[in-house]
Protein backbone atom coordinates (compact mmCIF):
# COMPACT_ATOMS: atom_id res chain seq x y z
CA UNK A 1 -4.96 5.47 11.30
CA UNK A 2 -6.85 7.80 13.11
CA UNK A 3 -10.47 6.67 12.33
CA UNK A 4 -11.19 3.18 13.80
CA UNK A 5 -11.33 0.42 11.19
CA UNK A 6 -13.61 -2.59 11.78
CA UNK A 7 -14.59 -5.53 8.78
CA UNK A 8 -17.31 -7.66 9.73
CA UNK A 9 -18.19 -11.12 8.31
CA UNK A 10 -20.64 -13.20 9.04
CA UNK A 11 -20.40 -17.23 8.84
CA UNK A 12 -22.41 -16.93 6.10
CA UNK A 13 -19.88 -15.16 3.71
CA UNK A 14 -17.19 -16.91 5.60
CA UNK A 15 -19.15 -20.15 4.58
CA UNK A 16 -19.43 -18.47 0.80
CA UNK A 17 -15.58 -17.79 0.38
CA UNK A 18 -14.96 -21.40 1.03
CA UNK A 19 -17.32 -22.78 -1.41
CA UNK A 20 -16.09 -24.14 -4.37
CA UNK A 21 -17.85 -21.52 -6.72
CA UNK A 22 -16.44 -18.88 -5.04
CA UNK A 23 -13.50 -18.23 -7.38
CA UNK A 24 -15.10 -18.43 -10.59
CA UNK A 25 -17.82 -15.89 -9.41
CA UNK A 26 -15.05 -13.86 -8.06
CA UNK A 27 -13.41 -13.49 -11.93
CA UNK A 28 -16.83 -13.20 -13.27
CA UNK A 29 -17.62 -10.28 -11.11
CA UNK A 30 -14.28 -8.81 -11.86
CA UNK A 31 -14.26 -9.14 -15.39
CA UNK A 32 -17.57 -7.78 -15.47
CA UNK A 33 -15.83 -3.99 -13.92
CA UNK A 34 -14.50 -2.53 -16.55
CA UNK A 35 -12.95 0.70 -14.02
CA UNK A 36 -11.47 -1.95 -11.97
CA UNK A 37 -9.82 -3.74 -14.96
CA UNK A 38 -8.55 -0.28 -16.40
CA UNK A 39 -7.19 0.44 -12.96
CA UNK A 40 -5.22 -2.91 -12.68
CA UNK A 41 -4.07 -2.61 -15.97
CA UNK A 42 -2.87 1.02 -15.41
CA UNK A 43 -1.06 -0.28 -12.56
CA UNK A 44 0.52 -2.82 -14.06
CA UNK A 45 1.95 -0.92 -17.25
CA UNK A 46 3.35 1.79 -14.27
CA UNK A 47 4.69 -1.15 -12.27
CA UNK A 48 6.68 -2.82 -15.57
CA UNK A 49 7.87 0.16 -16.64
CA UNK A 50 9.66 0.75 -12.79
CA UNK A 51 10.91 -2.62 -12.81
CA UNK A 52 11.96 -2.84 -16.18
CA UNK A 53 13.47 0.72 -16.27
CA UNK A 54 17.25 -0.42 -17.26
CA UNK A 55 15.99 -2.01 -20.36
CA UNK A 56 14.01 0.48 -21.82
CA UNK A 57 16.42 3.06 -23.57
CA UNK A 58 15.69 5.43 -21.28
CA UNK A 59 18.50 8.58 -20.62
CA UNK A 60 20.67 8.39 -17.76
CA UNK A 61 17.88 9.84 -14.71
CA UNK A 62 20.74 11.75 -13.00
CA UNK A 63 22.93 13.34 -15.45
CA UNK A 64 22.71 16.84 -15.42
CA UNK A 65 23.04 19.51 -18.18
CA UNK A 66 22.56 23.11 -16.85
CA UNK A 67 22.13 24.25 -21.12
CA UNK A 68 19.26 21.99 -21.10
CA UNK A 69 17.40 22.76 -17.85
CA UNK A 70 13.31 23.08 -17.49
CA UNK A 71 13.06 22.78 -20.75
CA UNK A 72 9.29 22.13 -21.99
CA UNK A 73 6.91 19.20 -22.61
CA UNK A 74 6.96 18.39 -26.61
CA UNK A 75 11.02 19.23 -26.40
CA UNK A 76 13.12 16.59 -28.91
CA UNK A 77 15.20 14.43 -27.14
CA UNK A 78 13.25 15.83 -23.76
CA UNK A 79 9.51 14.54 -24.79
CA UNK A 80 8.51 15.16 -21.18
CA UNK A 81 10.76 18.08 -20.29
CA UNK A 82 13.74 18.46 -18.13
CA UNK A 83 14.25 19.32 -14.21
CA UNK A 84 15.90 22.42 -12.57
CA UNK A 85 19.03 20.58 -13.20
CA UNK A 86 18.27 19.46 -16.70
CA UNK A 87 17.46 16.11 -16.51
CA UNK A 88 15.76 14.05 -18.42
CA UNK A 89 11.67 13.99 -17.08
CA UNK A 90 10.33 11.33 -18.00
CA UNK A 91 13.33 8.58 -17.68
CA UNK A 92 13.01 10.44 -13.83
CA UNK A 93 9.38 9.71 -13.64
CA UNK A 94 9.81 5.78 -14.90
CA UNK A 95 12.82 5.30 -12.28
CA UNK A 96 10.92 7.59 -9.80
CA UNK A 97 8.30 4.95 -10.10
CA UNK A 98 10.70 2.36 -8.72
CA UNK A 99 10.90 3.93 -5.60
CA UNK A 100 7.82 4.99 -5.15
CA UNK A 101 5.99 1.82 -5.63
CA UNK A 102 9.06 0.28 -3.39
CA UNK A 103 7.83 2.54 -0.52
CA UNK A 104 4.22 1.89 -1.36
CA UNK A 105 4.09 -1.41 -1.32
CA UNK A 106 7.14 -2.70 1.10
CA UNK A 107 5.52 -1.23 4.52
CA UNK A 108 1.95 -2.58 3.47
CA UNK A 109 3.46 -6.18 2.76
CA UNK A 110 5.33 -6.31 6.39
CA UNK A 111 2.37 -4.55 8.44
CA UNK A 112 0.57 -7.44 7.03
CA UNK A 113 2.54 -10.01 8.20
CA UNK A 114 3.18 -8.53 11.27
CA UNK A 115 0.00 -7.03 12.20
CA UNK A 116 -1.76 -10.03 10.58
CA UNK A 117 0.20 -12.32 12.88
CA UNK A 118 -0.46 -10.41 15.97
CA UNK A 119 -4.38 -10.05 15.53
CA UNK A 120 -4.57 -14.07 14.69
CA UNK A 121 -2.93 -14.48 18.20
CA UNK A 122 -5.02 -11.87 20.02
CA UNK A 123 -8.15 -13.14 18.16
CA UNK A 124 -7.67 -17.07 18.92
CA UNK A 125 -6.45 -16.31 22.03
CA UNK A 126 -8.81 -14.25 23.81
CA UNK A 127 -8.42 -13.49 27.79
CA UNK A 128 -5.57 -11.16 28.93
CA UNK A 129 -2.99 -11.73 25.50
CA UNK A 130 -6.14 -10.03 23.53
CA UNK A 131 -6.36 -7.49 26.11
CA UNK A 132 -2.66 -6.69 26.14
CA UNK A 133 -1.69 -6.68 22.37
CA UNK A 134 -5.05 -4.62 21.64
CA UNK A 135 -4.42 -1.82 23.94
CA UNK A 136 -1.07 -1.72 22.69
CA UNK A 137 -2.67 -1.14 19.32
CA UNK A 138 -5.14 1.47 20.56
CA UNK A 139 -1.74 4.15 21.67
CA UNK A 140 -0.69 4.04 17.82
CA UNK A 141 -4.40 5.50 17.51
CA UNK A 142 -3.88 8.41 19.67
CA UNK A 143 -1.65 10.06 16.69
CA UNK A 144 -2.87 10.87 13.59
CA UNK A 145 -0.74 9.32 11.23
CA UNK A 146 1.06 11.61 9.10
CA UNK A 147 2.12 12.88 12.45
CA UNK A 148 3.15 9.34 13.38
CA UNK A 149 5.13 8.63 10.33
CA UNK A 150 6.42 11.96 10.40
CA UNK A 151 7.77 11.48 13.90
CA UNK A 152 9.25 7.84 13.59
CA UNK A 153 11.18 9.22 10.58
CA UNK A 154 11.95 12.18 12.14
CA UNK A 155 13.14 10.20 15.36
CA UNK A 156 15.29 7.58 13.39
CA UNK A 157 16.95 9.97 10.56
CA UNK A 158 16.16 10.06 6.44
CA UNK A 159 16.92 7.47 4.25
CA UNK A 160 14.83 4.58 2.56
CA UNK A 161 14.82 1.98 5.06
CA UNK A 162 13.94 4.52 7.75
CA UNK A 163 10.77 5.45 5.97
CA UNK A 164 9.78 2.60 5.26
CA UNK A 165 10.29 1.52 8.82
CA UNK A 166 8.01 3.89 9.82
CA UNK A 167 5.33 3.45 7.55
CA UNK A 168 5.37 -0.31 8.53
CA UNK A 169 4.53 0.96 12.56
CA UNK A 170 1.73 3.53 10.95
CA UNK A 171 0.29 0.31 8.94
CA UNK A 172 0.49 -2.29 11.92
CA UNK A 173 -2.27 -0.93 14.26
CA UNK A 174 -5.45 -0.88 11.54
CA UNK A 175 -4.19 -4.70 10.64
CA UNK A 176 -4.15 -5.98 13.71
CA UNK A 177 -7.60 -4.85 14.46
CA UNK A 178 -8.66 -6.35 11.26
CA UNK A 179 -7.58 -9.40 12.09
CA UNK A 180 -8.20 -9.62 15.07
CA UNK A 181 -12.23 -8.95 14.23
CA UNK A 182 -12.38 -11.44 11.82
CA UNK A 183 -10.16 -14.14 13.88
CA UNK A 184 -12.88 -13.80 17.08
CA UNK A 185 -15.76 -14.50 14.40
CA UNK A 186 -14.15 -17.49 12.84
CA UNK A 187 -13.04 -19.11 16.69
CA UNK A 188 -16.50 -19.65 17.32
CA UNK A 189 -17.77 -21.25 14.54
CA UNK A 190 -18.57 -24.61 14.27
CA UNK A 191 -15.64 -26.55 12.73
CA UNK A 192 -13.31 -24.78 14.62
CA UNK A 193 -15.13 -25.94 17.93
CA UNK A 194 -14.93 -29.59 16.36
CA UNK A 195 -11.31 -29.48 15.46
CA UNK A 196 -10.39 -27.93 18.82
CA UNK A 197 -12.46 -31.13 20.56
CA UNK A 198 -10.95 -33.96 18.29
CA UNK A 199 -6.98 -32.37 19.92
CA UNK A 200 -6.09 -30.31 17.22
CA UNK A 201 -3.32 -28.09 18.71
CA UNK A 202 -3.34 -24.06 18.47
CA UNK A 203 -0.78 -23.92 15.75
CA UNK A 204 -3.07 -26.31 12.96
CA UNK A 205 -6.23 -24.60 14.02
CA UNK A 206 -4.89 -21.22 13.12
CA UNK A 207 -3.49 -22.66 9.84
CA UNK A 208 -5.98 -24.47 8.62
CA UNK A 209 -9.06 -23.04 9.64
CA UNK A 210 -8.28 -19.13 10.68
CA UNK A 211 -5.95 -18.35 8.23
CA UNK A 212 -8.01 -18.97 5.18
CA UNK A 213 -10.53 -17.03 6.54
CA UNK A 214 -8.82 -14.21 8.03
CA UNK A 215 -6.55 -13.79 5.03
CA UNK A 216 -9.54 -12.51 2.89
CA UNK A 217 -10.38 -9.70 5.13
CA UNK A 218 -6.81 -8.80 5.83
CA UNK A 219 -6.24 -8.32 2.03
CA UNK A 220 -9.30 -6.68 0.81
CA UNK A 221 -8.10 -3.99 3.36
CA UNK A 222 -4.21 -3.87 2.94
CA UNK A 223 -4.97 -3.21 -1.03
CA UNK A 224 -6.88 0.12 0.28
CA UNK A 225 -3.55 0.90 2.20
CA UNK A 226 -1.21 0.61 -1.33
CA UNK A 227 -2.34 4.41 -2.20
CA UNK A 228 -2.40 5.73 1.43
CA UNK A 229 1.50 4.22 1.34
CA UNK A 230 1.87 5.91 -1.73
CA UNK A 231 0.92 9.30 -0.45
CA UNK A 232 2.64 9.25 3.02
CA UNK A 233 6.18 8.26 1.60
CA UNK A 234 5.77 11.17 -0.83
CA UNK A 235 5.08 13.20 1.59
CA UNK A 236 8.52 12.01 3.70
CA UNK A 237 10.27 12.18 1.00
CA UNK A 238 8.71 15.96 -0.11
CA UNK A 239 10.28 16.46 3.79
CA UNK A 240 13.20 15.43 3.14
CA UNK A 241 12.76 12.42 5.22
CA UNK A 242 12.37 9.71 3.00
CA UNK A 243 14.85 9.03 -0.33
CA UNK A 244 17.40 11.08 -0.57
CA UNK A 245 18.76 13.02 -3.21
CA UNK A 246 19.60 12.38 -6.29
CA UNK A 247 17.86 9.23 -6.30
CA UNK A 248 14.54 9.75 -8.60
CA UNK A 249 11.26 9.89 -5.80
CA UNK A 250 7.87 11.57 -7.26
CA UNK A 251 7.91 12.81 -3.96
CA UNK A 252 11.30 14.16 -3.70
CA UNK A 253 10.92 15.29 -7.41
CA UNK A 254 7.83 17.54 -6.22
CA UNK A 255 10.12 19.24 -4.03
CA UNK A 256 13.01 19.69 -5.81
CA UNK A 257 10.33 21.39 -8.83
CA UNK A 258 8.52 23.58 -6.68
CA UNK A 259 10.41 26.53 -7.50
CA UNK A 260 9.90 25.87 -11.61
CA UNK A 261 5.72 26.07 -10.62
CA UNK A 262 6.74 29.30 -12.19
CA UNK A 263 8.36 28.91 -14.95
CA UNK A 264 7.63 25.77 -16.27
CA UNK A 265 4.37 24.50 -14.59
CA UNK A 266 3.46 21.94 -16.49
CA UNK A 267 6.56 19.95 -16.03
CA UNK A 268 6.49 20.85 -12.22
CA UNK A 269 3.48 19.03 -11.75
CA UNK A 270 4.33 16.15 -13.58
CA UNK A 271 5.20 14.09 -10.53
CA UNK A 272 2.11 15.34 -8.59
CA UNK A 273 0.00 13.67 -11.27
CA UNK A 274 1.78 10.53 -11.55
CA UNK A 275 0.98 10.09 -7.20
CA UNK A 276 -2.60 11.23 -7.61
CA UNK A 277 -3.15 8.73 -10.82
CA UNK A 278 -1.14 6.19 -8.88
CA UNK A 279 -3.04 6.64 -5.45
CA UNK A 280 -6.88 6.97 -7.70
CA UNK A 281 -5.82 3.62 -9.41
CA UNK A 282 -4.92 1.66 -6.52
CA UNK A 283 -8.13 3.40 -4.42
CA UNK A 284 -10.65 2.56 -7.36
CA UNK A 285 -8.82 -1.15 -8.28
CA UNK A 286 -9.35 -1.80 -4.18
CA UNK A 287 -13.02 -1.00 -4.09
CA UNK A 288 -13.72 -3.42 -7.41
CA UNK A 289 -11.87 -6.31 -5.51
CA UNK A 290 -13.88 -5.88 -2.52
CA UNK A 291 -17.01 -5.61 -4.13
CA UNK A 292 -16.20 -8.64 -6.29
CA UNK A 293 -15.30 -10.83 -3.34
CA UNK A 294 -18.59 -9.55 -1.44
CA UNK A 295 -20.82 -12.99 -1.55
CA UNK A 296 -24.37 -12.68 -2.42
CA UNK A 297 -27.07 -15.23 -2.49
């Protein structure tokens, strides 16, 4: 990312997030957002639908019928129109979905574990390991990252697992930093002192009393990443350098219906919406989560 990213948490909320009411006033603040809810629950019908795409009647998502092409929303048979190549829309847009939640959600989950992992170390550690895996992090900001992403992919060749590849190098640097902020707060503190002077070793430290804390942090800010994921393997794909055709992508599916923006609008922008609902639900459904684990007195 090109803007630097920094979470701060005091012991105090550290201490809060460990308390035993925590949780409860976590659901009680959550159920209590009624945009958030509607957000998750958006998500959720989009993400059932994906996975459950083979069981839902649908028509076939890549047979073709050149009779049949761009026809228009309302159409029997075609309730959601048909492509260039006169396939079905919407059974394109519910196995489109597949994909694109595939490539929004894969890179976040292993820049997680991977960028997690290396800010824990660099945070607990301190001296020169900090100093070399966080400068390391710091080139990935010289690039904004479209161009990054756009470049990796570029560099290694189209194709799902290349994408996603090079999503997961766009997503590592902003993780790291997280966790590394929040894993220099938590080594000071207290109980972390006393279980480092009673011979803990470096490995239970970090899993019992980093982890837990750093985890919170790390996850309030990887559900913010979901819709940026979301919009940068679009846009691969829109270049050709993500899923390839004639797999179903609402990225890919933008590209291949720019030329029916003409004729049949409506149905052209039909997999612009579902990204932009997709990316506003996951944006909105990340900013009720962290302001329902924010503690308060």
């Amino acid at each position: 990312m090109e803007s630097s990213v920094a979470t701060t948490m005091t012991p105090q909320s550290l201490k809060a997030i460990r308390s035993p009411g925590y949780g409860s006033l976590f659901v009680r603040r959550l159920r209590a957002d009624r945009v958030t809810l509607a957000c998750l629950a958006i998500l959720v019908v989009i993400a059932l639908a994906a996975i459950f795409a083979d069981h839902l009647a649908l028509a076939d998502p890549l047979k073709t019928s050149m009779v049949r092409r761009l026809k228009p929303i309302g159409t029997p048979g075609f309730w959601l129109g048909s492509d260039e190549l006169g396939r079905d829309m919407l059974s394109r847009l519910v196995y489109g979905g597949r994909m694109s939640l595939l490539m929004g959600t894969w890179p976040v989950a292993n820049a997680v574990i991977v960028g997690g992992a290396l800010g824990i170390v660099a945070g607990y550690a301190g001296g020169w390991l900090n100093m070399a895996i966080m400068r390391t992090v710091d080139v990935f900001y010289a690039f904004p990252s479209v161009l990054l992403a756009v470049a990796i992919s570029g560099a290694l060749g189209s194709g799902l697992k290349n994408a996603i590849v090079a999503l997961t190098v766009v997503f590592i640097p902003p993780l790291v930093r997280i966790a590394e902020t929040a894993a220099t707060q938590v080594r000071g503190l207290d109980y972390v002192e006393a279980a480092r002077a009673s011979g803990a070793g470096a490995a239970t430290i970090i899993r019992v009393h980093l982890l837990p804390n750093v985890l919170g942090p790390i996850v309030v800010y990887a559900s913010g990443l979901f819709s940026v994921s979301i919009i940068l393997a679009s846009g691969l794909s829109f270049l050709g350098l993500g899923v390839e055709p004639p797999q179903a992508e609402w990225g890919l599916m933008l590209n291949t219906l720019r030329q029916a923006i003409y004729v049949q609008p409506w149905v052209a922008i039909l997999p612009g919406a579902m990204i932009f609902a997709t990316s506003i639900c996951f944006n909105m459904a990340s900013d009720g989560l962290r302001a329902a684990m924010e503690s308060r007195s």
